[in-house]
Protein backbone atom coordinates (compact mmCIF):
# COMPACT_ATOMS: atom_id res chain seq x y z
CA UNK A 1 -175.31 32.04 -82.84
CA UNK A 2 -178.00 34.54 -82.86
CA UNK A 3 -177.75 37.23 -84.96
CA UNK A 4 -178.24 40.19 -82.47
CA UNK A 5 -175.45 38.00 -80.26
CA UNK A 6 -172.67 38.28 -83.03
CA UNK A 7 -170.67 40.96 -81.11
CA UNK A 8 -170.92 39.44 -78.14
CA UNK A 9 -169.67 35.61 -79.22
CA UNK A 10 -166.93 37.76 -80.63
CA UNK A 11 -165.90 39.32 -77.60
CA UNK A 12 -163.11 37.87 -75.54
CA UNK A 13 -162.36 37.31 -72.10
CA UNK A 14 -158.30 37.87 -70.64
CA UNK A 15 -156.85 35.62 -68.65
CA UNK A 16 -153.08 36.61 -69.11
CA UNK A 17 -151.61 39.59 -70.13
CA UNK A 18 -151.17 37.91 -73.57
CA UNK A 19 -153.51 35.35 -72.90
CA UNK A 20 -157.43 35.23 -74.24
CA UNK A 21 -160.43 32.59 -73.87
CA UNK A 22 -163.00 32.90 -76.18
CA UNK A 23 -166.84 31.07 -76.40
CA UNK A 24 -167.62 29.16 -79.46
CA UNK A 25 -171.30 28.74 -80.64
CA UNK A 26 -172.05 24.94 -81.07
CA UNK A 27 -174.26 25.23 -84.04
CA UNK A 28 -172.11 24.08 -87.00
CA UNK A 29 -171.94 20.26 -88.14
CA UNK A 30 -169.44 19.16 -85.99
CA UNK A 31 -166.76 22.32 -86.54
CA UNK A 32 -166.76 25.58 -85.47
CA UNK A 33 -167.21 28.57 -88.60
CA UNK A 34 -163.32 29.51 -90.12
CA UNK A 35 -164.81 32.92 -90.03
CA UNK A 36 -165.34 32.92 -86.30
CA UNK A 37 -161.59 31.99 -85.64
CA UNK A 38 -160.31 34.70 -87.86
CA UNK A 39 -162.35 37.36 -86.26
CA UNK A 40 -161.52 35.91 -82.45
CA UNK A 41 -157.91 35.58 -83.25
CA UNK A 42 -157.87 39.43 -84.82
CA UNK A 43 -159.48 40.93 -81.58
CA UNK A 44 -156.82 39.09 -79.36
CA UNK A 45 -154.40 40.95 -80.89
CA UNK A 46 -156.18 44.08 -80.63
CA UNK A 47 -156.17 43.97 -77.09
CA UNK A 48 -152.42 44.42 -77.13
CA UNK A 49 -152.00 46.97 -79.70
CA UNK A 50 -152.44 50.60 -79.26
CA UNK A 51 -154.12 52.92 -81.52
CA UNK A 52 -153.34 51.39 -84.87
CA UNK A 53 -155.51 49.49 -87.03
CA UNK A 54 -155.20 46.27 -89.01
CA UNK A 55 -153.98 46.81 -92.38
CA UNK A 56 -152.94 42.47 -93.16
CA UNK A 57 -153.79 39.21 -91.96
CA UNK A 58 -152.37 36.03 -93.01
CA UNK A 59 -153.62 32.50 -91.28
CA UNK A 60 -153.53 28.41 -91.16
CA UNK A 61 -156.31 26.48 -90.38
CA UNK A 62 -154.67 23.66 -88.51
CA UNK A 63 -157.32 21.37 -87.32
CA UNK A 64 -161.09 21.32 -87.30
CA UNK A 65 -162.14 23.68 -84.04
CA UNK A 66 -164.55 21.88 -81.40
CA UNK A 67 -167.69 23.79 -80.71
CA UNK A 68 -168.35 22.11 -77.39
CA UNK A 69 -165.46 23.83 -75.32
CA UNK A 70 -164.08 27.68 -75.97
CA UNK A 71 -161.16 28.40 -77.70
CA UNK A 72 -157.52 29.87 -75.83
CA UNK A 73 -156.04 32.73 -77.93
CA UNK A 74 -152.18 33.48 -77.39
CA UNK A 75 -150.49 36.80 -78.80
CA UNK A 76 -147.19 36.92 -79.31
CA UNK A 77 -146.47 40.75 -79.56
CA UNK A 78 -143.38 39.89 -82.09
CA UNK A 79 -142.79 43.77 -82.52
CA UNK A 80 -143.92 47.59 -82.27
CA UNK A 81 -141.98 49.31 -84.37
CA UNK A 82 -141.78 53.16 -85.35
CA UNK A 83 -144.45 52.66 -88.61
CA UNK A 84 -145.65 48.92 -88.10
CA UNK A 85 -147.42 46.67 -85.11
CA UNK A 86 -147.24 42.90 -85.83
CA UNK A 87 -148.34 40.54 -83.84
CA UNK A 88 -149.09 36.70 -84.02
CA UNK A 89 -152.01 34.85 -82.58
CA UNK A 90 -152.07 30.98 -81.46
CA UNK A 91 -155.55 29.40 -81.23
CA UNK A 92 -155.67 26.18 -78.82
CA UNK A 93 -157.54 23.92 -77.79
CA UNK A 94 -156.88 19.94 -76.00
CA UNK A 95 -153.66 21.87 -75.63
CA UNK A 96 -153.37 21.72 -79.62
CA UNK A 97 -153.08 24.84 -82.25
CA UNK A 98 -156.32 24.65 -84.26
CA UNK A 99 -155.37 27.94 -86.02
CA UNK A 100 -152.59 30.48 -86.21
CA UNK A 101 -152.57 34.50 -87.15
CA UNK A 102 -150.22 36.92 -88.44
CA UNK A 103 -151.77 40.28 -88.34
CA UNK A 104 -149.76 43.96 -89.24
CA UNK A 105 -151.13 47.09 -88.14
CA UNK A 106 -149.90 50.74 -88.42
CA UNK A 107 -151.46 54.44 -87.87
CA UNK A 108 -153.59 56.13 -90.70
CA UNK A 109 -151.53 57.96 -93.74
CA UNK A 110 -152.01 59.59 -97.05
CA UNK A 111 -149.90 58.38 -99.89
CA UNK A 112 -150.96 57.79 -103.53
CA UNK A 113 -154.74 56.18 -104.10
CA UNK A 114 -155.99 54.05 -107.02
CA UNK A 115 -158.52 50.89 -107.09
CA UNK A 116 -160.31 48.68 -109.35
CA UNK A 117 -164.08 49.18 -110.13
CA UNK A 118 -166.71 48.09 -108.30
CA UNK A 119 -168.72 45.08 -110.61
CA UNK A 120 -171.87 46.17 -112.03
CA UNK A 121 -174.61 44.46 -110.37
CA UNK A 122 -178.04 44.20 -109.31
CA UNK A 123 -178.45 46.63 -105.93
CA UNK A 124 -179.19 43.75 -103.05
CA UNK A 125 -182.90 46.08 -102.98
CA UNK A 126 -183.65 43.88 -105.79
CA UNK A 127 -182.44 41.00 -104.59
CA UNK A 128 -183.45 38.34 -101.92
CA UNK A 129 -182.80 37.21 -98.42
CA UNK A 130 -180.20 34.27 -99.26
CA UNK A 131 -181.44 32.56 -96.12
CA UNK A 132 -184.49 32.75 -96.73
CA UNK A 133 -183.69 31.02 -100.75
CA UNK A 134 -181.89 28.17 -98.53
CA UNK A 135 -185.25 27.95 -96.63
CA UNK A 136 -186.87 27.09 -99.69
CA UNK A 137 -184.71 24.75 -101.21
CA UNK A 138 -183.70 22.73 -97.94
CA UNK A 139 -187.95 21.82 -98.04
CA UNK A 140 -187.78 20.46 -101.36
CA UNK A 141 -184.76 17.91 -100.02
CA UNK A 142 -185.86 14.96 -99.13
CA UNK A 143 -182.64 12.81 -97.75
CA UNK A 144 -180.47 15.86 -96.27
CA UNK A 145 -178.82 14.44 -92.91
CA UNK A 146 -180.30 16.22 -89.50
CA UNK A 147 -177.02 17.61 -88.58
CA UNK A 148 -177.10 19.41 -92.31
CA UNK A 149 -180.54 20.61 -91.67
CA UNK A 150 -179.81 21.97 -88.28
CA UNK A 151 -176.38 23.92 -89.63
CA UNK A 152 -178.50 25.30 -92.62
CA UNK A 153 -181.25 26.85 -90.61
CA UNK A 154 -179.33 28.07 -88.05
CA UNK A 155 -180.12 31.99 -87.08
CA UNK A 156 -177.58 33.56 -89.58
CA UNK A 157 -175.82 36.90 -88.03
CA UNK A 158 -174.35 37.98 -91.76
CA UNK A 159 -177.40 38.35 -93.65
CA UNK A 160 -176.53 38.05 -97.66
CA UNK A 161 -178.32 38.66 -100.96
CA UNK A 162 -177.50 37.15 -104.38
CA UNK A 163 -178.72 36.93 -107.86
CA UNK A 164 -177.88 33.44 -107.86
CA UNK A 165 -177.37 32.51 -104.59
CA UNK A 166 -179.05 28.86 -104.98
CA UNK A 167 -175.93 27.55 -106.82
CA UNK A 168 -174.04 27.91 -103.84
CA UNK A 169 -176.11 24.89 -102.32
CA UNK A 170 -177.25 23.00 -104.74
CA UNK A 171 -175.41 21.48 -107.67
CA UNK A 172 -177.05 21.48 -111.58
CA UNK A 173 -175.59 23.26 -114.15
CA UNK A 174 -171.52 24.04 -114.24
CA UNK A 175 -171.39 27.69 -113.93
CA UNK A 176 -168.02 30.02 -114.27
CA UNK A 177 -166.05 30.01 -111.27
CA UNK A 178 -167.55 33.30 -110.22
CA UNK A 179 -169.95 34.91 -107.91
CA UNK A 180 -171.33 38.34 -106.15
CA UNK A 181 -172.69 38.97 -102.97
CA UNK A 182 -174.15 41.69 -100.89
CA UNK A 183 -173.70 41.38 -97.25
CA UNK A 184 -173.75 42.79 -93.80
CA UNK A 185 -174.23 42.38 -90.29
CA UNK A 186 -177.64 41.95 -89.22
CA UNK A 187 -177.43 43.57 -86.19
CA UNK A 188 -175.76 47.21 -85.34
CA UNK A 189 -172.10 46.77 -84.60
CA UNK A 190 -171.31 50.13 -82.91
CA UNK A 191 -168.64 52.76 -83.49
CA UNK A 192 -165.98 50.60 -83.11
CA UNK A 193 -163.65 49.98 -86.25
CA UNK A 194 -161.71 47.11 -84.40
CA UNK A 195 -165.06 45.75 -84.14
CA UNK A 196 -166.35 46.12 -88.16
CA UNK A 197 -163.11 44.82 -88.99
CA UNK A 198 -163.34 41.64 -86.76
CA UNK A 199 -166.98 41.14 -88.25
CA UNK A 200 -165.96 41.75 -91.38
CA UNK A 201 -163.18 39.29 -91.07
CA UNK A 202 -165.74 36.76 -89.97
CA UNK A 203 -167.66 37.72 -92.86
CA UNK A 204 -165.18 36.85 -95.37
CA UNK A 205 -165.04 33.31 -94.84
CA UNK A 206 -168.23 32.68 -96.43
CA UNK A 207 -169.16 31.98 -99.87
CA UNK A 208 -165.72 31.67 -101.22
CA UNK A 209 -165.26 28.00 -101.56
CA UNK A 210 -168.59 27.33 -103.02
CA UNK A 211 -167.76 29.96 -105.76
CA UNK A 212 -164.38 27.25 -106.60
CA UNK A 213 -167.11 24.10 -106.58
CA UNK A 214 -169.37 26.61 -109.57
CA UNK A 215 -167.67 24.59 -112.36
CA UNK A 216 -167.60 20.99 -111.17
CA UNK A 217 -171.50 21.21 -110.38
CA UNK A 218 -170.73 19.30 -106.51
CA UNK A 219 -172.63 21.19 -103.91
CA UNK A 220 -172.12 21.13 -99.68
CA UNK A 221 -174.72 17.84 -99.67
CA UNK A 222 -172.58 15.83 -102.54
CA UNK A 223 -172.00 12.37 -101.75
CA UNK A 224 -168.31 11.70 -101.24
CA UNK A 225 -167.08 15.45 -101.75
CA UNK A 226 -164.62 17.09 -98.95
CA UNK A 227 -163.86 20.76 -98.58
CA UNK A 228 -162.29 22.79 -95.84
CA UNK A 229 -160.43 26.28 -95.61
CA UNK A 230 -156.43 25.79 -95.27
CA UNK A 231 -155.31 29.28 -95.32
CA UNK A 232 -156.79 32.79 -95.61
CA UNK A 233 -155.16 36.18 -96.59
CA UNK A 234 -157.12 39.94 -96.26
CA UNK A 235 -155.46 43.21 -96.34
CA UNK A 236 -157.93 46.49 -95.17
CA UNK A 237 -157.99 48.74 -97.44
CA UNK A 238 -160.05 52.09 -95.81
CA UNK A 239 -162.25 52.23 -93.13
CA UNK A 240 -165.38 50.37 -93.56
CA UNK A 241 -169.34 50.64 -91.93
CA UNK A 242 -170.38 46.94 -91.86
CA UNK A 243 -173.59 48.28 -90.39
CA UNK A 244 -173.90 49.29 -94.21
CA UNK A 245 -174.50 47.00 -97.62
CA UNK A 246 -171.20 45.73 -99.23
CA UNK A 247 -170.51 43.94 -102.40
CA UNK A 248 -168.36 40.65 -101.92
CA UNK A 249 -166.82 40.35 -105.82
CA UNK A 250 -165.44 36.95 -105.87
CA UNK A 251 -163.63 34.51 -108.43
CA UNK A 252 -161.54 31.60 -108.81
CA UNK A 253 -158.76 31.13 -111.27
CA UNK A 254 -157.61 28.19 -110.62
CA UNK A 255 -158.56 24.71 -108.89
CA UNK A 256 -155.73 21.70 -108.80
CA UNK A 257 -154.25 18.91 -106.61
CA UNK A 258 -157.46 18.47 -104.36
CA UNK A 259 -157.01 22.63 -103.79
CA UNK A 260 -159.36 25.40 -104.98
CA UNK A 261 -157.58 29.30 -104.65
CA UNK A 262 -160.23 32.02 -104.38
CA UNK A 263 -159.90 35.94 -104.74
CA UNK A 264 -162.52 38.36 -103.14
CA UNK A 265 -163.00 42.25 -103.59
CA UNK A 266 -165.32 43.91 -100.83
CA UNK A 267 -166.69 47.34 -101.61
CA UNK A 268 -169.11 49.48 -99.71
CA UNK A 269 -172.36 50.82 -101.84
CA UNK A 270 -171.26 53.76 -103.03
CA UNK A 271 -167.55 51.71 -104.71
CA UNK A 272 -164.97 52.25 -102.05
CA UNK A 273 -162.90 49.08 -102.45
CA UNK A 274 -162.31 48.14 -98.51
CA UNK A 275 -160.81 45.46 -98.60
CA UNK A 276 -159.37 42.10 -100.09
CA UNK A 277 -159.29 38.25 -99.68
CA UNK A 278 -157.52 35.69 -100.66
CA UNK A 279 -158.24 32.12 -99.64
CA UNK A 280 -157.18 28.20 -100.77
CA UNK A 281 -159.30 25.87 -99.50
CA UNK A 282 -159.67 21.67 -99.86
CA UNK A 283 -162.27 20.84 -102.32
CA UNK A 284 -161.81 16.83 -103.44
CA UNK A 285 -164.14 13.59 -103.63
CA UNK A 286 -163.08 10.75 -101.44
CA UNK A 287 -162.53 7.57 -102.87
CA UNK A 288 -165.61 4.80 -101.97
CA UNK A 289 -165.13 3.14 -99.57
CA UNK A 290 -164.09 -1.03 -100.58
């Protein structure tokens, strides 16, 4: 997925009056990105909502998506009520859900403010490309499989910059379960807020379940170790410019039955908390083989 092609791989084509196809980018090792879903499913149920904006989404990841053939969105428009939209989204494919949406929406309003502080951290000026770190380190492996190679030097549309991104890759030393990010889209996104909310919702997929491996010092290329997203949570909290640098605050407090749960705080540059994730996610080493 090129970078300068993000928007457009997001964009979806109707085929029903609550019926979407979408195209998938077949680039990732044999799944399509939980990020790329999310954002998909959100701008199907844009098209059937009128002049409100996202405020919640809660999902499932059902089943491992298939990059080969595009993804069918369904909307259920479950009601449109006086303050609140809500709508549900159904992502198919082989005539199976791989993924399933809840979204809320409602008009703009003033009511009481408050927010937690930004984290004080480096500003991403001072900080590298994270693909670019990957770059590095991927030439100094010497038994990575081809299909991890290919995934981890694919054109990256989010670019990201970290004071310690490496950890997020590679194993070592146990760290806290911890980790801050700057991020945004490489390529201009356009007025649009539906849009810089569905690339920001494809955005927050990433990162979080490496910051729940930190402690336990397994990386994406350890032998034997399984991780996938199950479920993901994000509430918008003011308008946002992904155009723009944010900071993607995350931590996780706990990690248990073969689960890891992940929080995540995104605020722009100058502090404004936007928005918030939540995510669990599979994180477990399989049993060798007899």
């Amino acid at each position: 997925m090129d970078s300068e092609k993000l928007t457009e791989t997001m964009k979806l084509e109707r085929i029903e009056v609550n019926l979407f196809r979408g195209t998938t980018a077949d680039n990732s090792p044999g799944r399509i990105f939980g990020g790329q879903v999310i954002g998909q499913s959100l701008l199907a149920a844009y098209e059937t909502v009128d002049d409100r904006i996202c405020h919640s989404l809660h999902c499932y990841f059902i089943r491992p998506g298939d990059p080969t053939v595009p993804i069918v969105f369904e909307v259920d428009r479950s009601r449109d009520g006086g303050s609140f939209t809500t709508r549900r989204v159904i992502a198919i494919q082989h005539g199976q859900q791989i993924f399933n949406l809840a979204a809320s929406f409602m008009e703009a309003q003033d009511g009481f403010e408050h927010q937690a502080p930004m984290p004080k951290v480096k500003s991403w000026e001072a900080l590298p490309d994270e693909a670019e770190m990957q770059r590095e380190a991927m030439a100094k492996m010497q038994d990575m499989p081809e299909e991890a190679k290919r995934w981890m030097s694919r054109p990256r549309p989010i670019e990201m910059r970290s004071a310690d991104a490496r950890s997020y890759f590679q194993g070592g030393e146990a760290k806290e379960p911890e980790s801050q990010v700057w991020f945004r889209c490489r390529e201009p996104i356009g007025d649009d807020q539906h849009m810089h909310q569905v690339i920001m919702a494809y955005a927050s997929d990433m990162n979080l379940l490496s910051t729940a491996m930190r402690p336990h010092k397994v990386h994406w290329q350890t032998k034997g170790f399984q991780s996938a997203s199950l479920d993901h949570a994000m509430w918008f909290h003011k308008p946002a410019n992904f155009n723009n640098w944010h900071l993607y605050a995350q931590d996780s407090p706990s990690a248990s039955g073969g689960r890891g749960f992940i929080r995540g705080s995104i605020f722009a540059e100058d502090g404004t908390l936007v928005a918030s994730v939540a995510q669990e996610g599979l994180m477990r080493m399989r049993a060798p083989k007899s």
